[in-house]
PDB file of N, CA and C in Angstrom:
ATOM      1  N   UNK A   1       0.802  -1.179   0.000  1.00  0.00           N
ATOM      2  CA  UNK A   1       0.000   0.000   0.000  1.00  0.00           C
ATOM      3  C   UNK A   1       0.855   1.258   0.000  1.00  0.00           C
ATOM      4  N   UNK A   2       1.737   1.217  -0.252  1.00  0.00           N
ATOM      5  CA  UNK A   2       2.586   2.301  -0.084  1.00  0.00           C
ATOM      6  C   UNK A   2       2.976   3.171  -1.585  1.00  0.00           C
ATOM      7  N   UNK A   3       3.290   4.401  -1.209  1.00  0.00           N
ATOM      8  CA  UNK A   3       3.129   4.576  -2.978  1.00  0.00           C
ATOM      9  C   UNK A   3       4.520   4.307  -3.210  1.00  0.00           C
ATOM     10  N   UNK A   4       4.572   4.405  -4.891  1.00  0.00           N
ATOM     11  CA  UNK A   4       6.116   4.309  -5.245  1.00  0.00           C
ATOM     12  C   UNK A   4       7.204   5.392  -5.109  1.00  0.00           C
ATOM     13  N   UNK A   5       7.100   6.531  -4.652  1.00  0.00           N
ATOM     14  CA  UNK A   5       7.706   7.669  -4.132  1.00  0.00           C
ATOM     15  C   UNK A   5       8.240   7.521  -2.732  1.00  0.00           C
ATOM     16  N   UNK A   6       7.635   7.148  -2.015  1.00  0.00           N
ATOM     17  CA  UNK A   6       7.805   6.366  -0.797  1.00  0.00           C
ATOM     18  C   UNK A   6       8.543   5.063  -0.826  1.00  0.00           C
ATOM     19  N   UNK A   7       8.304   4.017  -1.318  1.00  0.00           N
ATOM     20  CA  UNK A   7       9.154   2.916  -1.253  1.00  0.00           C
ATOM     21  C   UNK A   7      10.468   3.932  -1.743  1.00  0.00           C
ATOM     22  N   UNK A   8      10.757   4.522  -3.000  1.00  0.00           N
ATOM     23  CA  UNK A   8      12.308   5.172  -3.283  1.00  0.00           C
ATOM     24  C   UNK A   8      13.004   5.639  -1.986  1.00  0.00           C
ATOM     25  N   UNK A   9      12.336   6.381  -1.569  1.00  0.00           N
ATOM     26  CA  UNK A   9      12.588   7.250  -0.258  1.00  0.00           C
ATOM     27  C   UNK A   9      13.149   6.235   0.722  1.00  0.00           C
ATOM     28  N   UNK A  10      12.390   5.847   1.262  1.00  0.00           N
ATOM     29  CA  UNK A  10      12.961   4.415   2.080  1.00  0.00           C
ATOM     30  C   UNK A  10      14.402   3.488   1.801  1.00  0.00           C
ATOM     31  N   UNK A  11      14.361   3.021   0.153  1.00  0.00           N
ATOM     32  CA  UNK A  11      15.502   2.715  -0.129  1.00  0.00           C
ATOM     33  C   UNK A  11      16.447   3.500  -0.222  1.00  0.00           C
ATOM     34  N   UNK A  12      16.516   4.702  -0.778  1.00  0.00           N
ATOM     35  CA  UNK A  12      17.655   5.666  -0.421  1.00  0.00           C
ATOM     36  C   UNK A  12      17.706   6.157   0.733  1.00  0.00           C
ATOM     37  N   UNK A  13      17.447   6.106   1.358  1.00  0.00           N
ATOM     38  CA  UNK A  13      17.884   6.509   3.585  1.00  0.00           C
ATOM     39  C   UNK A  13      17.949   5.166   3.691  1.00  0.00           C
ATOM     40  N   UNK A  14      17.751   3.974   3.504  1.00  0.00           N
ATOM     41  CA  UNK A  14      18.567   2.825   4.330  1.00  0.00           C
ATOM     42  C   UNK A  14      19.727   2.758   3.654  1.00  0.00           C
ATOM     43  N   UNK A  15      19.982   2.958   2.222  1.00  0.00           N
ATOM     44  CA  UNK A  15      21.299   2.693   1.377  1.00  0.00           C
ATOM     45  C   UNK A  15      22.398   3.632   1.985  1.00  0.00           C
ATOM     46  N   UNK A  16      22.092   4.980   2.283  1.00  0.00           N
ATOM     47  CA  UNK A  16      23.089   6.441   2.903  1.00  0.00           C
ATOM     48  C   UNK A  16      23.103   5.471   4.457  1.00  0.00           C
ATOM     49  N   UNK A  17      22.313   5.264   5.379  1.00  0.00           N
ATOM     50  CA  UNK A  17      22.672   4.973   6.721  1.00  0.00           C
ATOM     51  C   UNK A  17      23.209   3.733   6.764  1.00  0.00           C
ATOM     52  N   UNK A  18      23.347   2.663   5.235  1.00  0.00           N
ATOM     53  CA  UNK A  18      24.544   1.582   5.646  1.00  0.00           C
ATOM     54  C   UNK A  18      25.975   1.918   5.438  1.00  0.00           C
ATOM     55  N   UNK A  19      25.979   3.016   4.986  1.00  0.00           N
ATOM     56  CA  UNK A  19      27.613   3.774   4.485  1.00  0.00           C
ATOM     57  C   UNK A  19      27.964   4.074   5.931  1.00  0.00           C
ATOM     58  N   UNK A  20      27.467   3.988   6.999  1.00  0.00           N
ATOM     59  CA  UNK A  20      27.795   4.698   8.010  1.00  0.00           C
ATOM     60  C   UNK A  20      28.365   3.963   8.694  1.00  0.00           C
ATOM     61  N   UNK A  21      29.586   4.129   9.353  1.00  0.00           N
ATOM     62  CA  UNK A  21      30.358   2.874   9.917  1.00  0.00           C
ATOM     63  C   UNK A  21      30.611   3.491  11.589  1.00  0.00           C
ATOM     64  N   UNK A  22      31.128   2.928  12.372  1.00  0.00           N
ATOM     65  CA  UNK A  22      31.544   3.536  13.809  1.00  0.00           C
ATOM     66  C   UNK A  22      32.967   4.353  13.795  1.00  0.00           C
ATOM     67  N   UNK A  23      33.287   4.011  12.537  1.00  0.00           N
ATOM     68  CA  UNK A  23      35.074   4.650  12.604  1.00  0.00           C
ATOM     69  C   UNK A  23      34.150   6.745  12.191  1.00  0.00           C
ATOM     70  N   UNK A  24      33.375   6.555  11.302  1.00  0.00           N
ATOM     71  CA  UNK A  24      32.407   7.450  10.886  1.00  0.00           C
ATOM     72  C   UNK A  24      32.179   8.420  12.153  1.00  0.00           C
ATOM     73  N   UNK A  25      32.126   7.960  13.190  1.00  0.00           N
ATOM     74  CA  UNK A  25      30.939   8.730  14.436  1.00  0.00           C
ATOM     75  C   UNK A  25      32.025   8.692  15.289  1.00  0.00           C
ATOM     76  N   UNK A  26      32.548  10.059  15.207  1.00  0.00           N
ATOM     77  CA  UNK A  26      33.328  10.380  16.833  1.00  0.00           C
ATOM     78  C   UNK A  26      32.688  11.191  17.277  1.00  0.00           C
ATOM     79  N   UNK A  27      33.700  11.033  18.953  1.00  0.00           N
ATOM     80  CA  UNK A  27      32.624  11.882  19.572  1.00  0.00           C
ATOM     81  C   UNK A  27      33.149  13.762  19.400  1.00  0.00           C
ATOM     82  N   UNK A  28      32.484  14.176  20.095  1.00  0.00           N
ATOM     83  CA  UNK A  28      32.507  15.873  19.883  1.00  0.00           C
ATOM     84  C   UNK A  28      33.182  16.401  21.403  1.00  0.00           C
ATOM     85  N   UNK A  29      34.420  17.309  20.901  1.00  0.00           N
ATOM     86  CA  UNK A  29      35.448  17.452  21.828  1.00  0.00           C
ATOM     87  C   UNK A  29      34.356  18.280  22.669  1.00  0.00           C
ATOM     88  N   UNK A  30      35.078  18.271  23.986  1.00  0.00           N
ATOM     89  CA  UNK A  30      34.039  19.422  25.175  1.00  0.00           C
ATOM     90  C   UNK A  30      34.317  20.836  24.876  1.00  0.00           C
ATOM     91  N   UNK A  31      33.780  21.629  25.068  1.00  0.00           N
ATOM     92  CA  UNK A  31      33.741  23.303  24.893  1.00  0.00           C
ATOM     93  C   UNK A  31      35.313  23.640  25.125  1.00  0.00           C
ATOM     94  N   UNK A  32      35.531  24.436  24.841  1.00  0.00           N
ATOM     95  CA  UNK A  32      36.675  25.524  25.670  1.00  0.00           C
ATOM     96  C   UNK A  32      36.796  26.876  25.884  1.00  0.00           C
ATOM     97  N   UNK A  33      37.314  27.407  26.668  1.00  0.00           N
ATOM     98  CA  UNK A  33      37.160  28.599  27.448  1.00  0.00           C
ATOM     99  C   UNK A  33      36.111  28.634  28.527  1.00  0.00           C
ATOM    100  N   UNK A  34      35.927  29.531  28.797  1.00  0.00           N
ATOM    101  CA  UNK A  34      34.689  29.772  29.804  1.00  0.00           C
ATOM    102  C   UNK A  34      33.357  29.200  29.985  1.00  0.00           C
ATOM    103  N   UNK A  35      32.998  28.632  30.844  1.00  0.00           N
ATOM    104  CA  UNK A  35      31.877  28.067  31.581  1.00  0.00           C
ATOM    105  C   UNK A  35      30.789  29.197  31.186  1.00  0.00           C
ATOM    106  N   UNK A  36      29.408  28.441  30.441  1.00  0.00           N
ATOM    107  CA  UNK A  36      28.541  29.633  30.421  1.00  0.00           C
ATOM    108  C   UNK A  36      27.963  30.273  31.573  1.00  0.00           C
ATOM    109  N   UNK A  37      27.903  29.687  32.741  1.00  0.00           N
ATOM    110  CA  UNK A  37      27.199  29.765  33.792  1.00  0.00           C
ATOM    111  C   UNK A  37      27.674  30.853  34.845  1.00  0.00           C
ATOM    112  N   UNK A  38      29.257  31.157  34.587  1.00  0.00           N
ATOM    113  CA  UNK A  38      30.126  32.248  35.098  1.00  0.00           C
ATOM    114  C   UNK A  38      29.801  33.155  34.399  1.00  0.00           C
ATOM    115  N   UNK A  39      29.714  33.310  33.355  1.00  0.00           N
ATOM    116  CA  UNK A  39      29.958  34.687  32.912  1.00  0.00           C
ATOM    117  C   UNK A  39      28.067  35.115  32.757  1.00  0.00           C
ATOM    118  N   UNK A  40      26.856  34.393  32.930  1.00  0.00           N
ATOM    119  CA  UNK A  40      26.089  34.887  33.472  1.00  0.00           C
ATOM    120  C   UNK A  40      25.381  35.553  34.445  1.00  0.00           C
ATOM    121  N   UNK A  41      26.366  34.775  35.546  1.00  0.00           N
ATOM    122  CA  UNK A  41      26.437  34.982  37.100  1.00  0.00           C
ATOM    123  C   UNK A  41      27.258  36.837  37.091  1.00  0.00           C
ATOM    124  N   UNK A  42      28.266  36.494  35.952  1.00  0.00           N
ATOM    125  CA  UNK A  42      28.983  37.554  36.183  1.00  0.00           C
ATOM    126  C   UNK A  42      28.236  39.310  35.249  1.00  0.00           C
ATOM    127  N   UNK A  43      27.347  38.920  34.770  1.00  0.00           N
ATOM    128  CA  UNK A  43      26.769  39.513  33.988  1.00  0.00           C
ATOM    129  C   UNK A  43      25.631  40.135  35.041  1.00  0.00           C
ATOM    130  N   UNK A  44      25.025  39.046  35.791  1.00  0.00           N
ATOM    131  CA  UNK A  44      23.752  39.852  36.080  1.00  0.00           C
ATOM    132  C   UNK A  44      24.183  40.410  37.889  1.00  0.00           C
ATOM    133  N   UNK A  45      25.798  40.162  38.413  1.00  0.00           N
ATOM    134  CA  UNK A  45      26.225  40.962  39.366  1.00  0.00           C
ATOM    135  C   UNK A  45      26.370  42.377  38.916  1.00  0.00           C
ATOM    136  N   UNK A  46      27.266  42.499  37.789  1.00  0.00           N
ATOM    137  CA  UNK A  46      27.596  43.899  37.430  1.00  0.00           C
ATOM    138  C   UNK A  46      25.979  44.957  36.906  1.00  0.00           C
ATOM    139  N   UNK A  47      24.808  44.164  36.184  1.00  0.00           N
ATOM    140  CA  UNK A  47      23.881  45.038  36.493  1.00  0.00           C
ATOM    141  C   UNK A  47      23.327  45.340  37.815  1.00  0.00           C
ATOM    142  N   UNK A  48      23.229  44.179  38.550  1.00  0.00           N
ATOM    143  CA  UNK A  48      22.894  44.744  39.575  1.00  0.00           C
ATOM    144  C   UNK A  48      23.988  45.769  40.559  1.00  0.00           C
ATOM    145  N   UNK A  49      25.372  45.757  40.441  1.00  0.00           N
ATOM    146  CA  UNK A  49      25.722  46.554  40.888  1.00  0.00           C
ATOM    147  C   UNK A  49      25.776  47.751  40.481  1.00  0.00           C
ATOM    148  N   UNK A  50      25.545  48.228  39.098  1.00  0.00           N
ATOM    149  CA  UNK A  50      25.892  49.258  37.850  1.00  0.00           C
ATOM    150  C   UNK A  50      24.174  49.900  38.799  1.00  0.00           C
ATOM    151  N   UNK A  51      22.881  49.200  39.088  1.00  0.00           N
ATOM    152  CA  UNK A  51      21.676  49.600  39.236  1.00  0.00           C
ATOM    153  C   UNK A  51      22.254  50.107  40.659  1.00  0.00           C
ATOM    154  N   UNK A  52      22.772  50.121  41.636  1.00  0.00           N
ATOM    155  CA  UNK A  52      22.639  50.074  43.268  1.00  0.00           C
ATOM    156  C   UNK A  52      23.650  51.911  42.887  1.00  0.00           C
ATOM    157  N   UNK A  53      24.727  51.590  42.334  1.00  0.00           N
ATOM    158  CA  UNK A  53      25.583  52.766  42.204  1.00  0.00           C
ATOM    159  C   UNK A  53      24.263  53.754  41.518  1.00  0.00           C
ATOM    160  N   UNK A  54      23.709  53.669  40.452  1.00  0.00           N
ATOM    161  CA  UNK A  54      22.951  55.127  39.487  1.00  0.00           C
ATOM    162  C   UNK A  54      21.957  55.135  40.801  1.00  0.00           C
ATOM    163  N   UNK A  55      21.342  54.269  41.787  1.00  0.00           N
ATOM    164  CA  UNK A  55      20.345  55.066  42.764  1.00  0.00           C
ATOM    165  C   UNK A  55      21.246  55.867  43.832  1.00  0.00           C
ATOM    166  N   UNK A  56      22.399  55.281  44.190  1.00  0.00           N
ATOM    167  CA  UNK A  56      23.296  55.773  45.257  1.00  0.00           C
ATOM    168  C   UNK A  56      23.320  57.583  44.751  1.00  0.00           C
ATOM    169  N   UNK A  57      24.054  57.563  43.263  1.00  0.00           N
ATOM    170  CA  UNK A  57      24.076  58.768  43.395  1.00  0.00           C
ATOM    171  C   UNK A  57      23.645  59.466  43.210  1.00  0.00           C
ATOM    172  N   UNK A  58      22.097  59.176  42.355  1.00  0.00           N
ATOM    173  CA  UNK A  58      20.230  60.005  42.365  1.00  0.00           C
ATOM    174  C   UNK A  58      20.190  60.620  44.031  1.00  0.00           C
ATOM    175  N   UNK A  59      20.648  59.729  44.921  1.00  0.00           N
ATOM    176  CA  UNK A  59      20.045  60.122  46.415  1.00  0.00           C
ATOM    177  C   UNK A  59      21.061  60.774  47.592  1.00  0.00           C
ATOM    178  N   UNK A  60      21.873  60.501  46.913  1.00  0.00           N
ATOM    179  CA  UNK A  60      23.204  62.092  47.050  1.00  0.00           C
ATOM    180  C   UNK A  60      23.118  63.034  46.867  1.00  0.00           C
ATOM    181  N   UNK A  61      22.950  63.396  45.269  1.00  0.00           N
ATOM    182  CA  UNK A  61      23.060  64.708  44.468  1.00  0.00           C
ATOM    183  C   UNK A  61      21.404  65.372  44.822  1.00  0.00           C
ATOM    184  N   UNK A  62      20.476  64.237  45.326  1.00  0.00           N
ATOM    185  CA  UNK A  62      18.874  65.057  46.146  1.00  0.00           C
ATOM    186  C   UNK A  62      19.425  65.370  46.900  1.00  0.00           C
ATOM    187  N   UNK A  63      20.206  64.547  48.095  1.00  0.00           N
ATOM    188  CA  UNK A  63      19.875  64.846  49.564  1.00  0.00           C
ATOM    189  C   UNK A  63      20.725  65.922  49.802  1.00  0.00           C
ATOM    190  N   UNK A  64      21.904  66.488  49.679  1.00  0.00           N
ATOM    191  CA  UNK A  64      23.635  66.985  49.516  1.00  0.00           C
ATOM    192  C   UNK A  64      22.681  68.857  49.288  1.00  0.00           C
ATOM    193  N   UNK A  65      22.909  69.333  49.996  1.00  0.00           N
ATOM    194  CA  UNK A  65      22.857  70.930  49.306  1.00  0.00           C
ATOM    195  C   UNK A  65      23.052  71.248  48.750  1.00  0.00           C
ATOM    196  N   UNK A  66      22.922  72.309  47.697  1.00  0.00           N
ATOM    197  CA  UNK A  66      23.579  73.215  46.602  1.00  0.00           C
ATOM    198  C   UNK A  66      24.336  73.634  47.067  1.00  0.00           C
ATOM    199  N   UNK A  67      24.590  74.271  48.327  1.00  0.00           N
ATOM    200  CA  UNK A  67      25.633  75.516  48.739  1.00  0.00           C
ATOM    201  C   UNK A  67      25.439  76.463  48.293  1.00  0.00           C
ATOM    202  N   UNK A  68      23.853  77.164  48.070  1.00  0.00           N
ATOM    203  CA  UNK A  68      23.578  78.608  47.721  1.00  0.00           C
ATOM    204  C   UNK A  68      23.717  79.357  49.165  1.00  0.00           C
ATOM    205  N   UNK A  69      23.670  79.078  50.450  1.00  0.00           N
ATOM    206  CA  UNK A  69      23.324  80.039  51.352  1.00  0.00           C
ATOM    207  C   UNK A  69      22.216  79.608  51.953  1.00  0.00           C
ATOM    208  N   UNK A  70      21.536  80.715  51.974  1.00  0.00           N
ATOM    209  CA  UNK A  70      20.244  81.134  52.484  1.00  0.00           C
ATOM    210  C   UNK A  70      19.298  80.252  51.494  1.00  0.00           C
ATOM    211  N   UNK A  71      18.436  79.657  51.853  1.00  0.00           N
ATOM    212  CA  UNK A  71      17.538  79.137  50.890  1.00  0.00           C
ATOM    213  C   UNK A  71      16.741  80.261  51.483  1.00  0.00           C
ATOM    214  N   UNK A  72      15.609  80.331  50.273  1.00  0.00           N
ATOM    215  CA  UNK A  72      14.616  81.239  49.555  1.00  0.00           C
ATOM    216  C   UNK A  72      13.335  80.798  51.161  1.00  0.00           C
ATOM    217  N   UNK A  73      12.526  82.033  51.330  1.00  0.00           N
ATOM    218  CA  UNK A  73      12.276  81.876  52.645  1.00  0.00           C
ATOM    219  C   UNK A  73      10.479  81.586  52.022  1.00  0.00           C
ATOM    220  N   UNK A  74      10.078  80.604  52.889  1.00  0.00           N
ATOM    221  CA  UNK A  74       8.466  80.063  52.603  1.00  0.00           C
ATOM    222  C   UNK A  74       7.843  80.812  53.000  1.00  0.00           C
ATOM    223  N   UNK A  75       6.480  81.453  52.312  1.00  0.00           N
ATOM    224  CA  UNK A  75       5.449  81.553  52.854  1.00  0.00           C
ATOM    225  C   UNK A  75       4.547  81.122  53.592  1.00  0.00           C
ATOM    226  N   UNK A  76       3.946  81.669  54.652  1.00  0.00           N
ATOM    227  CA  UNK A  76       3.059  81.183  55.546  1.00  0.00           C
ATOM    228  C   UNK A  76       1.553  80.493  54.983  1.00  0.00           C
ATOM    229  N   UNK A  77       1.528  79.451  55.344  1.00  0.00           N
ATOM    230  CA  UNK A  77       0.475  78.455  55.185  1.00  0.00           C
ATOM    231  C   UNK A  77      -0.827  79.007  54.687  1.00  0.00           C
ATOM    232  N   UNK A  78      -1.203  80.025  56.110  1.00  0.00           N
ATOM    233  CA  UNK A  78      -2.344  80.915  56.207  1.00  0.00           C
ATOM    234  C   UNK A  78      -2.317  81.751  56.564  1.00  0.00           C
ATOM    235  N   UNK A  79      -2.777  82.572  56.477  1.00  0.00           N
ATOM    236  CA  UNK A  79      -2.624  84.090  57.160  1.00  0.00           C
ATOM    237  C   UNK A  79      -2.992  84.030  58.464  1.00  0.00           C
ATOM    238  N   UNK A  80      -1.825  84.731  59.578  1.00  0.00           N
ATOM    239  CA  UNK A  80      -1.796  84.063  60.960  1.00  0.00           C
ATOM    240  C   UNK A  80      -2.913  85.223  61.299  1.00  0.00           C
ATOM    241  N   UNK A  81      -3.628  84.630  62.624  1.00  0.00           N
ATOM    242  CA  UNK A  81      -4.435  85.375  63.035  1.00  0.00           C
ATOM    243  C   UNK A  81      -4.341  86.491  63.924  1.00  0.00           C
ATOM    244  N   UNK A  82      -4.935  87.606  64.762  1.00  0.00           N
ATOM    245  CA  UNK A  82      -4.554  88.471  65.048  1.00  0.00           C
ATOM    246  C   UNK A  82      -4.739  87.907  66.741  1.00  0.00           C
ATOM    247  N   UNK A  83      -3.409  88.427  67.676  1.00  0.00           N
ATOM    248  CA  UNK A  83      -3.643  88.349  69.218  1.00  0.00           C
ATOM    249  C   UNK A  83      -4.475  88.850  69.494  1.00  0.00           C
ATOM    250  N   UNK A  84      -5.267  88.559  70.293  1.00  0.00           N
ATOM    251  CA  UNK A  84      -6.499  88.869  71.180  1.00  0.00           C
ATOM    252  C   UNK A  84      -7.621  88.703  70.731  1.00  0.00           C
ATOM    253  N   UNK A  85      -8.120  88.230  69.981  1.00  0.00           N
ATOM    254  CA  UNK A  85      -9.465  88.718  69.190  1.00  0.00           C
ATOM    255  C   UNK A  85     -10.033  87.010  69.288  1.00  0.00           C
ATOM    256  N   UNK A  86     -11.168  86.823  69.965  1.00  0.00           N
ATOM    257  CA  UNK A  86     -11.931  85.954  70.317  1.00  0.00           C
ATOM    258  C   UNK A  86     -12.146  85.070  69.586  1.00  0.00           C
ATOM    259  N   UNK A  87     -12.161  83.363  69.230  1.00  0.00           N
ATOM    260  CA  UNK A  87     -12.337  82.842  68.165  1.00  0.00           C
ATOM    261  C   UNK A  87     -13.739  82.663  68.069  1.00  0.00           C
ATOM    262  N   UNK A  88     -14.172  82.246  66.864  1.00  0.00           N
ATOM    263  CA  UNK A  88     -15.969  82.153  66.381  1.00  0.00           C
ATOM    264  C   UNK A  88     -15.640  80.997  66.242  1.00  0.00           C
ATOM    265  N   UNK A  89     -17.506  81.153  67.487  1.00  0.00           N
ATOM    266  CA  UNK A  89     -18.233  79.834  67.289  1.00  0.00           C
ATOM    267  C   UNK A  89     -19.066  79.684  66.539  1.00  0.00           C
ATOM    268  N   UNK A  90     -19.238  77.835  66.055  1.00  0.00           N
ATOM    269  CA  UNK A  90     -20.357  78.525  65.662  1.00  0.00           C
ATOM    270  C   UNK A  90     -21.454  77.368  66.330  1.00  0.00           C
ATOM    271  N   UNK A  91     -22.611  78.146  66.049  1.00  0.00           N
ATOM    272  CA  UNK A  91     -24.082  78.044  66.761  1.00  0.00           C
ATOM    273  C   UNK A  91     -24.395  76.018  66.836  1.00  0.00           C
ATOM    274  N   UNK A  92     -24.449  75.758  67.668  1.00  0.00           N
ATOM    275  CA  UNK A  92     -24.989  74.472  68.028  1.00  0.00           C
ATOM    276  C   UNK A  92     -26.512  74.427  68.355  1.00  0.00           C
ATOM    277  N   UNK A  93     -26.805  73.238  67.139  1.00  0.00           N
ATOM    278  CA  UNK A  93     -28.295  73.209  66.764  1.00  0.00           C
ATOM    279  C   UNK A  93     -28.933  72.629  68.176  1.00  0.00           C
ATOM    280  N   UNK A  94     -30.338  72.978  69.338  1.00  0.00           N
ATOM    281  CA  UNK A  94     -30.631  72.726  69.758  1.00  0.00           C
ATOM    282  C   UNK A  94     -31.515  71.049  69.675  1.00  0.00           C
ATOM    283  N   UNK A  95     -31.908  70.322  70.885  1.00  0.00           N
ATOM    284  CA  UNK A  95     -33.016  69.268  70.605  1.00  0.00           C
ATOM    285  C   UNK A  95     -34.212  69.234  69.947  1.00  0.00           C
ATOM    286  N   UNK A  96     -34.347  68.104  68.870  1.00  0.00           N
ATOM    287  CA  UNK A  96     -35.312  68.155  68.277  1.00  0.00           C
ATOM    288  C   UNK A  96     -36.595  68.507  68.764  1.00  0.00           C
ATOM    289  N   UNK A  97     -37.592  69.094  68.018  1.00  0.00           N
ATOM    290  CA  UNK A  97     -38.917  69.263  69.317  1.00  0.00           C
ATOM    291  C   UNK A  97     -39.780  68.172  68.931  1.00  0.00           C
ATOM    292  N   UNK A  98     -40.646  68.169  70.547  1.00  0.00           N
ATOM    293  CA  UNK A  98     -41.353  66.816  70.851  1.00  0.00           C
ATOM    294  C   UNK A  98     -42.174  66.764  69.853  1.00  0.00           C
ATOM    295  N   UNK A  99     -42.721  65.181  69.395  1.00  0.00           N
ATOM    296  CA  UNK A  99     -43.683  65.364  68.427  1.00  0.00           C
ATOM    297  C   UNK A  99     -44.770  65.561  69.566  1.00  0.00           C
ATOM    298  N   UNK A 100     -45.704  65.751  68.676  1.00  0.00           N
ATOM    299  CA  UNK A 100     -47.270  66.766  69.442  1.00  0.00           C
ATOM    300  C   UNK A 100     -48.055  65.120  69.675  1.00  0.00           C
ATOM    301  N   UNK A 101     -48.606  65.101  70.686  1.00  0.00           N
ATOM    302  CA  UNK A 101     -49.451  63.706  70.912  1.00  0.00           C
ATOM    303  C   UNK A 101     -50.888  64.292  70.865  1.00  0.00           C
ATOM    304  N   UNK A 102     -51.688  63.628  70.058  1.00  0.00           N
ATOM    305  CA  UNK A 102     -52.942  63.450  69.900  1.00  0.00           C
ATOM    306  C   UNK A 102     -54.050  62.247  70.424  1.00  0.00           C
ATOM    307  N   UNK A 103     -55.109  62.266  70.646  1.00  0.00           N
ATOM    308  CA  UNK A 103     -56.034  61.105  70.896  1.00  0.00           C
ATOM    309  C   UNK A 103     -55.626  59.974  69.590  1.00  0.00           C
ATOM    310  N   UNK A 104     -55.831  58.756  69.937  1.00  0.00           N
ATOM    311  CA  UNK A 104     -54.965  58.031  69.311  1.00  0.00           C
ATOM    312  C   UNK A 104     -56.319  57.404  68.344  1.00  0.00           C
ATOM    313  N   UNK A 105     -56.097  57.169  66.810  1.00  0.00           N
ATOM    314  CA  UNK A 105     -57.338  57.159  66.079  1.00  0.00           C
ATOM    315  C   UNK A 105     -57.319  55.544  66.422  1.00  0.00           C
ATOM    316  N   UNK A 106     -58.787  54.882  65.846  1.00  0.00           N
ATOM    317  CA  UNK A 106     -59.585  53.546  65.769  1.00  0.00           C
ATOM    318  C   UNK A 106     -58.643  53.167  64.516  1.00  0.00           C
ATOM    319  N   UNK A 107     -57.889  52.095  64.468  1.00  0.00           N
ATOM    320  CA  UNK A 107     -57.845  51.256  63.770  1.00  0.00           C
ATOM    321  C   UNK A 107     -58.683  50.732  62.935  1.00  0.00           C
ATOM    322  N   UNK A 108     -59.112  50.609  61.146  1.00  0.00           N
ATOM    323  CA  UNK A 108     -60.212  49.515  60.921  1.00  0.00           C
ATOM    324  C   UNK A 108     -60.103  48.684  60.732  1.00  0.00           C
ATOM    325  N   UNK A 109     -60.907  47.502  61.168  1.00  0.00           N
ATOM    326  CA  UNK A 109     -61.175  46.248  61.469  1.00  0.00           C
ATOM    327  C   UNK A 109     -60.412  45.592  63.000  1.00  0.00           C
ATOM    328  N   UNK A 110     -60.679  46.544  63.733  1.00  0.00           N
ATOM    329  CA  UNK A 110     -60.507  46.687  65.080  1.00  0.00           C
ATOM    330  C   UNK A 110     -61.323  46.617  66.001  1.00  0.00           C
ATOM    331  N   UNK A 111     -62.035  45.978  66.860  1.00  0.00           N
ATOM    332  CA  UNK A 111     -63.477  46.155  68.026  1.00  0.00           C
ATOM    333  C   UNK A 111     -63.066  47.354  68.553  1.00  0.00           C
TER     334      UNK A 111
END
């Protein structure tokens, strides 16, 4: 059931993989130079140290003075109030008034 494009196929990949002998297949020498695993390690120390130094000196060059002198003098919040002068109250609402009682009406369908 196979077509004839397929049977070819088959015979040419078993004919190429009997050419293949063990003298054919060596093995593959190990890496050389550097371990990948160091120089990742060593990669993501120096960002993180390169990151710790650019905040160090963001929070220096804030905190550190200019050395102008006198800094520039603030204005007051609010306008302070005057000595002596009585503070305002203000008016506290008295108790609600009583409700008014009346004769109390018949319910219907009540005796």
């Amino acid at each position: 059931m196979n077509s004839p494009v397929e049977e070819r196929l088959r015979a040419a990949l078993a004919a190429r993989a009997a050419l293949v002998t063990p003298r054919d297949l060596r093995r593959v020498p190990p890496p050389q130079g550097r371990r990948r695993g160091t120089h990742r390690i060593r990669a993501v120390a120096l960002a993180v140290l390169g990151t710790a130094a650019a905040v160090a000196a963001v929070c220096v060059l804030a905190l550190l003075p200019d050395g102008s002198g006198d800094p520039d003098p603030v204005p007051p919040a609010r306008t302070p109030a005057r000595v002596g002068t009585p503070p305002v109250s203000t008016p506290v609402p008295g108790p609600p008034p009583a409700p008014s009682v009346s004769s109390p009406r018949p319910v219907a369908g009540s005796p």
